[in-house]
PDB file of N, CA and C in Angstrom:
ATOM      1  N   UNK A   1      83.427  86.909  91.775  1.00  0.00           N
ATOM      2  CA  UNK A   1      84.678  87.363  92.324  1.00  0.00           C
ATOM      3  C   UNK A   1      85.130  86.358  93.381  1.00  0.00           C
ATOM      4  N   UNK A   2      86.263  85.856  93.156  1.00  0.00           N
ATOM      5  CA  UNK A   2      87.073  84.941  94.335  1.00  0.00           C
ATOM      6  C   UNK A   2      87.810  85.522  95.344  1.00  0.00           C
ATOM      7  N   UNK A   3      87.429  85.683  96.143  1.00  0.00           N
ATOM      8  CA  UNK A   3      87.864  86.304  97.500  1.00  0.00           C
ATOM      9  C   UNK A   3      89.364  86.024  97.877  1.00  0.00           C
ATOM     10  N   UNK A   4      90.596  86.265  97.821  1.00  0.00           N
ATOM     11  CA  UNK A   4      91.866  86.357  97.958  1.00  0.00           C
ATOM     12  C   UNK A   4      92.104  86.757  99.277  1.00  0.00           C
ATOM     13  N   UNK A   5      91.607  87.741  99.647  1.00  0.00           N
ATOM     14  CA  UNK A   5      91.894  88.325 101.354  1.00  0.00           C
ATOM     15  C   UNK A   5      90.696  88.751 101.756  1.00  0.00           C
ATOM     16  N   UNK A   6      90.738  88.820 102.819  1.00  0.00           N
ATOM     17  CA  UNK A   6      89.231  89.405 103.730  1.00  0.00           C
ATOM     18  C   UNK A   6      90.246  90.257 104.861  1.00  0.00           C
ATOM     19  N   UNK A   7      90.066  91.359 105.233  1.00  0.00           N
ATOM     20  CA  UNK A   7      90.311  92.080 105.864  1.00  0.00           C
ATOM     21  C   UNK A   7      89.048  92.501 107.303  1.00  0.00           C
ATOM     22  N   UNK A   8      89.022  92.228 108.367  1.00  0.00           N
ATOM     23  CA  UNK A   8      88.722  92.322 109.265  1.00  0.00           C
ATOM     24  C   UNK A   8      88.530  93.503 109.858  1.00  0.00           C
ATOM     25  N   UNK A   9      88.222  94.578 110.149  1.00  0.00           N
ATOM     26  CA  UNK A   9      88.939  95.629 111.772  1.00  0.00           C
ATOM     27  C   UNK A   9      87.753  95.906 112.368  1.00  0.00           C
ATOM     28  N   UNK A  10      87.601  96.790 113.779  1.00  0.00           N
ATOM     29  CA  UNK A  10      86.728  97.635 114.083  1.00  0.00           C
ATOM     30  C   UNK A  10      87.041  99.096 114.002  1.00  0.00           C
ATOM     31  N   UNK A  11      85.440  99.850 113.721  1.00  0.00           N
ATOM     32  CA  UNK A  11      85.865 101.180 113.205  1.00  0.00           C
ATOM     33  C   UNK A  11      85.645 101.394 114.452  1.00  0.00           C
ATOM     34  N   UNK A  12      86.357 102.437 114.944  1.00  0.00           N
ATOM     35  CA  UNK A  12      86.768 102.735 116.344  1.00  0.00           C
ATOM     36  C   UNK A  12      85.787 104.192 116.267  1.00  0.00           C
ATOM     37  N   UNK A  13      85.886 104.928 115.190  1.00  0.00           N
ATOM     38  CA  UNK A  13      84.511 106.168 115.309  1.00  0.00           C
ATOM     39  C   UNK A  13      84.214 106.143 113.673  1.00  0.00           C
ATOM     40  N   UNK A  14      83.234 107.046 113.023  1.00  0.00           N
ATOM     41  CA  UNK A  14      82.668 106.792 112.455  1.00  0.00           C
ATOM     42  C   UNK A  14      83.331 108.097 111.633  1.00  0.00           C
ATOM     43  N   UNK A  15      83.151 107.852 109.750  1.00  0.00           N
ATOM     44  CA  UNK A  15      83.907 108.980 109.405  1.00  0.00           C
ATOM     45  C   UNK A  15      84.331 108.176 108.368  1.00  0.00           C
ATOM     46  N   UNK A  16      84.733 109.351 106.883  1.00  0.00           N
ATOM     47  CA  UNK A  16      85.357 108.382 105.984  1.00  0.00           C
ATOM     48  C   UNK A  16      86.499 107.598 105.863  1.00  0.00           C
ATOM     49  N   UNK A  17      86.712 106.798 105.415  1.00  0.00           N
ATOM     50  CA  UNK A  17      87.928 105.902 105.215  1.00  0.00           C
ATOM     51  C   UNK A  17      88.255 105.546 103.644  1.00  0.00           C
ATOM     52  N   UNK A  18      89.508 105.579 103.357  1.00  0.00           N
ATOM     53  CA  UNK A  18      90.311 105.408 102.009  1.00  0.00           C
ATOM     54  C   UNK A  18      91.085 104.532 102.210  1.00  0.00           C
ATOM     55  N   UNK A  19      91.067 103.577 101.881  1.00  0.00           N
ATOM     56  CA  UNK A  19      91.957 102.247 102.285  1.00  0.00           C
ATOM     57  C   UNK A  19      92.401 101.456 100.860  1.00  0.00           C
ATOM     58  N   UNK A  20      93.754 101.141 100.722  1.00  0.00           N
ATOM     59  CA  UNK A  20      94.190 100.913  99.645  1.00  0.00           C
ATOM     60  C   UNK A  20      95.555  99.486 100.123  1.00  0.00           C
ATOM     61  N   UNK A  21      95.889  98.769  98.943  1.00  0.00           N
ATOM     62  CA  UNK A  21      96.884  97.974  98.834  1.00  0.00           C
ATOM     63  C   UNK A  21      98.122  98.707  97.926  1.00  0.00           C
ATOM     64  N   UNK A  22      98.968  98.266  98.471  1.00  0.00           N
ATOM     65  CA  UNK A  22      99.888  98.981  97.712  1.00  0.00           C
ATOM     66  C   UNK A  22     101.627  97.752  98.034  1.00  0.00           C
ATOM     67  N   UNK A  23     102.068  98.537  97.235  1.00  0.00           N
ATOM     68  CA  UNK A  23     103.632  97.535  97.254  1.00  0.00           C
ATOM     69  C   UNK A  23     104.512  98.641  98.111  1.00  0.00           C
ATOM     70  N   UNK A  24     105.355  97.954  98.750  1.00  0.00           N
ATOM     71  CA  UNK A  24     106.233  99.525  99.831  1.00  0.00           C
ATOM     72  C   UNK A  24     107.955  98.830  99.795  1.00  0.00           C
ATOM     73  N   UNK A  25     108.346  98.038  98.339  1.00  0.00           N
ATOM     74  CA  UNK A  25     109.573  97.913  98.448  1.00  0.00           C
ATOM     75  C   UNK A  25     110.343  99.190  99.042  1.00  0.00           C
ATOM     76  N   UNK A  26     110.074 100.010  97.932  1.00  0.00           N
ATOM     77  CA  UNK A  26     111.056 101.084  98.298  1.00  0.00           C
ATOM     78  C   UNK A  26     109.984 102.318  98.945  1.00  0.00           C
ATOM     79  N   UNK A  27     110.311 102.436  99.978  1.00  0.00           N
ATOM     80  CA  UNK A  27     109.518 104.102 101.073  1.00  0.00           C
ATOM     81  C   UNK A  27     109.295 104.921 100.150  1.00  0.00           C
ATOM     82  N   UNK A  28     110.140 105.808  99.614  1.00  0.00           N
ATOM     83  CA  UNK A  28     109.534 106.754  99.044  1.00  0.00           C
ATOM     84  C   UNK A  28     109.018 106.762  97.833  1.00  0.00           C
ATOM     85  N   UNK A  29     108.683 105.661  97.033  1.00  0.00           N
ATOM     86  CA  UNK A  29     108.094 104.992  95.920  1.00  0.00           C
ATOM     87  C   UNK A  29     106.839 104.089  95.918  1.00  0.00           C
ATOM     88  N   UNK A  30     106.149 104.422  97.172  1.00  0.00           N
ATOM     89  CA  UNK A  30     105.019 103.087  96.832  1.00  0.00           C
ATOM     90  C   UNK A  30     104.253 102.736  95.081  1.00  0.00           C
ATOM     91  N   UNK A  31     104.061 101.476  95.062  1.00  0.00           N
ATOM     92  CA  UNK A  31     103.293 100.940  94.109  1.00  0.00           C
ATOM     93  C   UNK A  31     102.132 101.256  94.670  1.00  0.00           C
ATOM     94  N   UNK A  32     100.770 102.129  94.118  1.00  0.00           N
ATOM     95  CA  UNK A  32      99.447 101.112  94.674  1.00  0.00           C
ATOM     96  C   UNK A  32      98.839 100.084  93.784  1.00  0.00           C
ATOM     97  N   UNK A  33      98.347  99.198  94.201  1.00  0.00           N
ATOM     98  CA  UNK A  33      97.819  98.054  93.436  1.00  0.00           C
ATOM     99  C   UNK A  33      96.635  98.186  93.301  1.00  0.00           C
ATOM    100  N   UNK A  34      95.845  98.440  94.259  1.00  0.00           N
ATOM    101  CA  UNK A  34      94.110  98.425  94.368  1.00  0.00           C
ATOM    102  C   UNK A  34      93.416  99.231  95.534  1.00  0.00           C
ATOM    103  N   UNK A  35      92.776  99.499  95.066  1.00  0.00           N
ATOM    104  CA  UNK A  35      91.675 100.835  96.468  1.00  0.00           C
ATOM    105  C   UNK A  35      90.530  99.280  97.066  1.00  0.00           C
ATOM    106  N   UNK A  36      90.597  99.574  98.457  1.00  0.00           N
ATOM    107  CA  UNK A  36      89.633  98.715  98.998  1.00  0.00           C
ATOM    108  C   UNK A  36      88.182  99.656  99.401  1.00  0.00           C
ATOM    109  N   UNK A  37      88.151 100.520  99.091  1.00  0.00           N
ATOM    110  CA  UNK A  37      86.834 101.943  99.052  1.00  0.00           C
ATOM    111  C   UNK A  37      86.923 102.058  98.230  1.00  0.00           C
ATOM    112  N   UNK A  38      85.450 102.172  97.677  1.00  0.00           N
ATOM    113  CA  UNK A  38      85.137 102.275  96.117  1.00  0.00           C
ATOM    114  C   UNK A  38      85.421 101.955  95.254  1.00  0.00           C
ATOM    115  N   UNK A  39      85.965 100.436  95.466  1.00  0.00           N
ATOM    116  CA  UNK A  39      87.249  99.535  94.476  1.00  0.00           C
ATOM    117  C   UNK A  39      86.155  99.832  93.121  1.00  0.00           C
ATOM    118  N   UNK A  40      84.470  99.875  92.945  1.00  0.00           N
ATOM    119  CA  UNK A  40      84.292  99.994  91.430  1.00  0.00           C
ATOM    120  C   UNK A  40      84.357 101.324  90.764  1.00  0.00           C
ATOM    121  N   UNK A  41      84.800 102.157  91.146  1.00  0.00           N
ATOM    122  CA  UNK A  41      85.228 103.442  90.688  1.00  0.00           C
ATOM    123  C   UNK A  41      86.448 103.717  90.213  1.00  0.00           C
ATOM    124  N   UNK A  42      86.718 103.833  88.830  1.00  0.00           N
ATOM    125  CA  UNK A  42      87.931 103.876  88.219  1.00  0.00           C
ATOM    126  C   UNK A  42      88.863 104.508  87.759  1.00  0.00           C
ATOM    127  N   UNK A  43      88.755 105.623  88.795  1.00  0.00           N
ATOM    128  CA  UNK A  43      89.294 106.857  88.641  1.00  0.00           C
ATOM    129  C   UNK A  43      90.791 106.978  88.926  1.00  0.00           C
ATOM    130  N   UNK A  44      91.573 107.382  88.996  1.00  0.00           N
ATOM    131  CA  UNK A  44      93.101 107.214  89.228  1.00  0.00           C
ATOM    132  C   UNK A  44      93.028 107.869  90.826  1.00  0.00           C
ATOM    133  N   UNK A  45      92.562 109.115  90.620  1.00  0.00           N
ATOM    134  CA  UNK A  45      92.571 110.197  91.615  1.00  0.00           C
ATOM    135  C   UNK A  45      91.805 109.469  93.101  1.00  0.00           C
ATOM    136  N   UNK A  46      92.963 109.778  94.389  1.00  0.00           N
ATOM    137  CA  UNK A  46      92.361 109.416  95.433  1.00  0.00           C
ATOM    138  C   UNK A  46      91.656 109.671  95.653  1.00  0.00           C
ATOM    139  N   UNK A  47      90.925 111.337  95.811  1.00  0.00           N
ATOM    140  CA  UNK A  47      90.092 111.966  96.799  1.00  0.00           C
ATOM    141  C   UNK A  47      88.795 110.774  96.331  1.00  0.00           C
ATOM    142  N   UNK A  48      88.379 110.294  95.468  1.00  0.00           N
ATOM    143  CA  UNK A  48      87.113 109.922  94.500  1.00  0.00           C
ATOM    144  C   UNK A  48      86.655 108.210  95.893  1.00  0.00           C
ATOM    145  N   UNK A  49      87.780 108.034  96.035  1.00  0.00           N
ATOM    146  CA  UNK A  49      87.870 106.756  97.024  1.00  0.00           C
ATOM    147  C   UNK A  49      87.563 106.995  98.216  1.00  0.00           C
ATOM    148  N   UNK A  50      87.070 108.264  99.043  1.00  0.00           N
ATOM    149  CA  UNK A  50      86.473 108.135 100.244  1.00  0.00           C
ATOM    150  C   UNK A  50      85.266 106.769 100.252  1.00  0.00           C
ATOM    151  N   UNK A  51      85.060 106.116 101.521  1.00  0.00           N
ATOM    152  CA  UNK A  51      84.241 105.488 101.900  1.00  0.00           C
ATOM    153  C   UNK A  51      83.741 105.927 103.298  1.00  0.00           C
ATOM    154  N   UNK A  52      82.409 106.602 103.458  1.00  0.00           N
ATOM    155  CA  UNK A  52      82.027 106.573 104.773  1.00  0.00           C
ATOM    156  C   UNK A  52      81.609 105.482 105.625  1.00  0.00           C
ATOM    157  N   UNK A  53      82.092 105.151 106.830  1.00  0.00           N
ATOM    158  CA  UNK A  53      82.014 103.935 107.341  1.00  0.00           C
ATOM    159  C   UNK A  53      81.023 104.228 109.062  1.00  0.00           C
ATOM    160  N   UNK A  54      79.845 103.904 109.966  1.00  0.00           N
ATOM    161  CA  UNK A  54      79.702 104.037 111.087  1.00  0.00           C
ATOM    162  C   UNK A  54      80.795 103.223 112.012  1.00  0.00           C
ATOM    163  N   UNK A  55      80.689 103.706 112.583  1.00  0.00           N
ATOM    164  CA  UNK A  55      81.532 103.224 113.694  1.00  0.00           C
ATOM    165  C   UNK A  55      80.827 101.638 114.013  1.00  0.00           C
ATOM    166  N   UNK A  56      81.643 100.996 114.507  1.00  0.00           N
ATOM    167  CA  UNK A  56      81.131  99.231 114.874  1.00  0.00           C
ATOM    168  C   UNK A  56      82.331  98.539 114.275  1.00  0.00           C
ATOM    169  N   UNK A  57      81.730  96.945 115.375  1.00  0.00           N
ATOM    170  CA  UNK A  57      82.443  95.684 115.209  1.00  0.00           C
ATOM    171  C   UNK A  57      82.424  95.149 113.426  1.00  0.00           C
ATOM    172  N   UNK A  58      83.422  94.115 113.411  1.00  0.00           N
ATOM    173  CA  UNK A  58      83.239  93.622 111.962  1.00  0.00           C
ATOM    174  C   UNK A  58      83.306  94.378 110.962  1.00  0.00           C
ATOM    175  N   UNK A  59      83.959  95.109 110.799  1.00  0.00           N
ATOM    176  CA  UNK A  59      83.982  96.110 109.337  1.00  0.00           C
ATOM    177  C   UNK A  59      84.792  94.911 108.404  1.00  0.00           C
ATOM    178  N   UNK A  60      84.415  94.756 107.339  1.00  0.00           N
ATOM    179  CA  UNK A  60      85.323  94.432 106.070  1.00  0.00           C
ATOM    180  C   UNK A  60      85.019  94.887 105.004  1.00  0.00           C
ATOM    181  N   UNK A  61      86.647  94.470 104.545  1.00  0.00           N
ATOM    182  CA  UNK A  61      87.167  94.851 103.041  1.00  0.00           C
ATOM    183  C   UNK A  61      87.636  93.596 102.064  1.00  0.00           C
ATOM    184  N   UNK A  62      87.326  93.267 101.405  1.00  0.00           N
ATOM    185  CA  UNK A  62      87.477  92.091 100.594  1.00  0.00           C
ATOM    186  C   UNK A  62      88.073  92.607  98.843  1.00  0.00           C
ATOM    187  N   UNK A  63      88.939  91.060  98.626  1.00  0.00           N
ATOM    188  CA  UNK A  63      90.220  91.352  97.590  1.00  0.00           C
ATOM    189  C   UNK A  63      89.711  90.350  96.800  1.00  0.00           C
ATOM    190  N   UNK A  64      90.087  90.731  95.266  1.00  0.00           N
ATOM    191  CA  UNK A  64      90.146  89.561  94.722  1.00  0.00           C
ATOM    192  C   UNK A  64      91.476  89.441  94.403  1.00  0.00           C
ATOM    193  N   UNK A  65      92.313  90.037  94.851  1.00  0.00           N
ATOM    194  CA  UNK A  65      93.993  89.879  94.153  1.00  0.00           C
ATOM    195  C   UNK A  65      94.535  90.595  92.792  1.00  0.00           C
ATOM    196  N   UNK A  66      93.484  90.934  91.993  1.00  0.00           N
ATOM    197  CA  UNK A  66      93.546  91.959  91.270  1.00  0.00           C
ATOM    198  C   UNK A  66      94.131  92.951  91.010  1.00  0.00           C
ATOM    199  N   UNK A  67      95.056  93.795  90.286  1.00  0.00           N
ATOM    200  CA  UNK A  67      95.762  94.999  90.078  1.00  0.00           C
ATOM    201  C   UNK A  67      94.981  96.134  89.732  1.00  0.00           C
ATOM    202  N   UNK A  68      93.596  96.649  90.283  1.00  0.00           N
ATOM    203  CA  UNK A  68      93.035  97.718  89.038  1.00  0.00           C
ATOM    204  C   UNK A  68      93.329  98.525  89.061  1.00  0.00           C
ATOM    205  N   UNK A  69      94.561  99.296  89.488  1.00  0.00           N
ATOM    206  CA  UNK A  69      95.078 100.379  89.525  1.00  0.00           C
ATOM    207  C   UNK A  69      96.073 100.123  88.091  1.00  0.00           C
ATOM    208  N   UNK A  70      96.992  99.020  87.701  1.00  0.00           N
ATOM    209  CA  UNK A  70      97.615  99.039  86.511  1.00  0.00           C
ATOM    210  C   UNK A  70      99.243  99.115  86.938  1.00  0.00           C
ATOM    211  N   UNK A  71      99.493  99.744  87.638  1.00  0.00           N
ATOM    212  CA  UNK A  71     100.959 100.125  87.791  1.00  0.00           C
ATOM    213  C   UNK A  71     101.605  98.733  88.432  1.00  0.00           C
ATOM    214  N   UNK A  72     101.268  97.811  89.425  1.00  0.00           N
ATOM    215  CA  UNK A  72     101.699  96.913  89.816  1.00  0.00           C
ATOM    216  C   UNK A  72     102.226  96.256  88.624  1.00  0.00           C
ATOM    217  N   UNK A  73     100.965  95.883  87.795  1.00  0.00           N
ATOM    218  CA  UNK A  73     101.357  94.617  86.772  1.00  0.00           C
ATOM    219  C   UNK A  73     102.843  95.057  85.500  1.00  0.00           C
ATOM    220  N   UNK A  74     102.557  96.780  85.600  1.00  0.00           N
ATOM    221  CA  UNK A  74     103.147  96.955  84.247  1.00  0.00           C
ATOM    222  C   UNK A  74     105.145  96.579  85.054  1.00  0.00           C
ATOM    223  N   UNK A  75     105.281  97.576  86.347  1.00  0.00           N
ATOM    224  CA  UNK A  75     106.379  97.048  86.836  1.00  0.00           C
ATOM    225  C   UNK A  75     107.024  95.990  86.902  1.00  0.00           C
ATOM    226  N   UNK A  76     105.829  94.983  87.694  1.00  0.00           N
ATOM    227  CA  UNK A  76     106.493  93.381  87.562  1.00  0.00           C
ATOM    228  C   UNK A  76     106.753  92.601  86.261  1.00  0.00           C
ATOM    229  N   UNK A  77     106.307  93.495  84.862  1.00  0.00           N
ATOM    230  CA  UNK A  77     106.534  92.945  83.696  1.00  0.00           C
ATOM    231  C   UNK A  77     107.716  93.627  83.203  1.00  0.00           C
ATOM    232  N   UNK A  78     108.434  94.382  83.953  1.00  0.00           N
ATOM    233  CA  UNK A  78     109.551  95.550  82.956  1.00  0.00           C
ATOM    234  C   UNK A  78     110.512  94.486  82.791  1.00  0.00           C
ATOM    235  N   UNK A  79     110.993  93.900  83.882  1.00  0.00           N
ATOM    236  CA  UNK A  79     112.272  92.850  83.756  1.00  0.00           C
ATOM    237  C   UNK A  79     112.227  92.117  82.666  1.00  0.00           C
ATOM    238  N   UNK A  80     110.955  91.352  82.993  1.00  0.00           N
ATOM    239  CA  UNK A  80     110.706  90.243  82.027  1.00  0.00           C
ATOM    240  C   UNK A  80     110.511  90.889  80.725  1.00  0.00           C
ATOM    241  N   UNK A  81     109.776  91.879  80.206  1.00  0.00           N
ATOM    242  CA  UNK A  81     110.018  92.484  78.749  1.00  0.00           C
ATOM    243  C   UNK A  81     111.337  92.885  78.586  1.00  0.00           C
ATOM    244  N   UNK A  82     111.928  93.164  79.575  1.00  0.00           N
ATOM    245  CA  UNK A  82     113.386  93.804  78.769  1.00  0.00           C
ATOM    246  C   UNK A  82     114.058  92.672  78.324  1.00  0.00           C
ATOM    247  N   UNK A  83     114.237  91.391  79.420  1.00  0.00           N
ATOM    248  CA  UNK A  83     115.271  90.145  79.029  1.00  0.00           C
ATOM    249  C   UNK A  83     114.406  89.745  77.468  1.00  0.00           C
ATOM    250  N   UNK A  84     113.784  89.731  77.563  1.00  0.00           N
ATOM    251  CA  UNK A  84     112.788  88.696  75.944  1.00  0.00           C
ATOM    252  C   UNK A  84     112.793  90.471  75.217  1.00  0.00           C
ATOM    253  N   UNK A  85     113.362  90.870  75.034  1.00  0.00           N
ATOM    254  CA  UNK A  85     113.458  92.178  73.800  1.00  0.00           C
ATOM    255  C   UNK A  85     113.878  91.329  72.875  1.00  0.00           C
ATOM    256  N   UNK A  86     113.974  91.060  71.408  1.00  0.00           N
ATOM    257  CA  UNK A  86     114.398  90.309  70.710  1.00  0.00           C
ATOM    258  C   UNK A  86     114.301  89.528  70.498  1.00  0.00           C
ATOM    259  N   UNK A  87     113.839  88.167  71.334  1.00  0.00           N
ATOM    260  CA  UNK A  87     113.499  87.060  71.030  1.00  0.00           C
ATOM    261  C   UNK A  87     112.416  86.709  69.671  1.00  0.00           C
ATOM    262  N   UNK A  88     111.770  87.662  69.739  1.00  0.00           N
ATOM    263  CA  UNK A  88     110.632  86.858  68.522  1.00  0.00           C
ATOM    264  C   UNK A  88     110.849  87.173  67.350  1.00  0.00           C
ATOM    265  N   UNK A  89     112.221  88.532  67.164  1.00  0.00           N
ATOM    266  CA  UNK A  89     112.495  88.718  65.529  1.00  0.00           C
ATOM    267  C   UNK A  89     112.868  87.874  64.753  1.00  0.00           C
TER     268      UNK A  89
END
């Protein structure tokens, strides 16, 4: 896996965390792109993405840039499939 982002913080108390990427063009529409808790669990459903974390310095979350949620990629392809409809008949 090629590391794309590294995410940094301190956990300020200790307790689960669900932390996700997501697209926020439009507010009341987010895209999510990828869960950074339990990114190998492939479940759609949030609750499944808790991560319990202790409290402390240096916490990270690491990306490979990846979509595994699905919805990002299929959106950013609608345009482009609609203009090329026809082209290959």
């Amino acid at each position: 896996m090629e590391i794309l982002l590294q995410f940094l913080f301190d956990a300020l108390i200790s307790g689960y965390y669900r932390v996700s990427i997501g697209m926020l063009v439009i507010q009341n529409s987010p895209t999510l792109i990828a869960w950074l808790t339990e990114p190998s669990n492939e479940s759609p459903e949030a609750d499944v993405h808790w991560n319990y974390l202790s409290a402390g310095r240096n916490k990270k979350f690491l990306w490979d840039g990846v979509d595994t949620i699905g919805n990002w990629n299929r959106k950013q392809s609608e345009d482009y499939s609609w203009t090329a409809r026809g082209w290959l008949e």
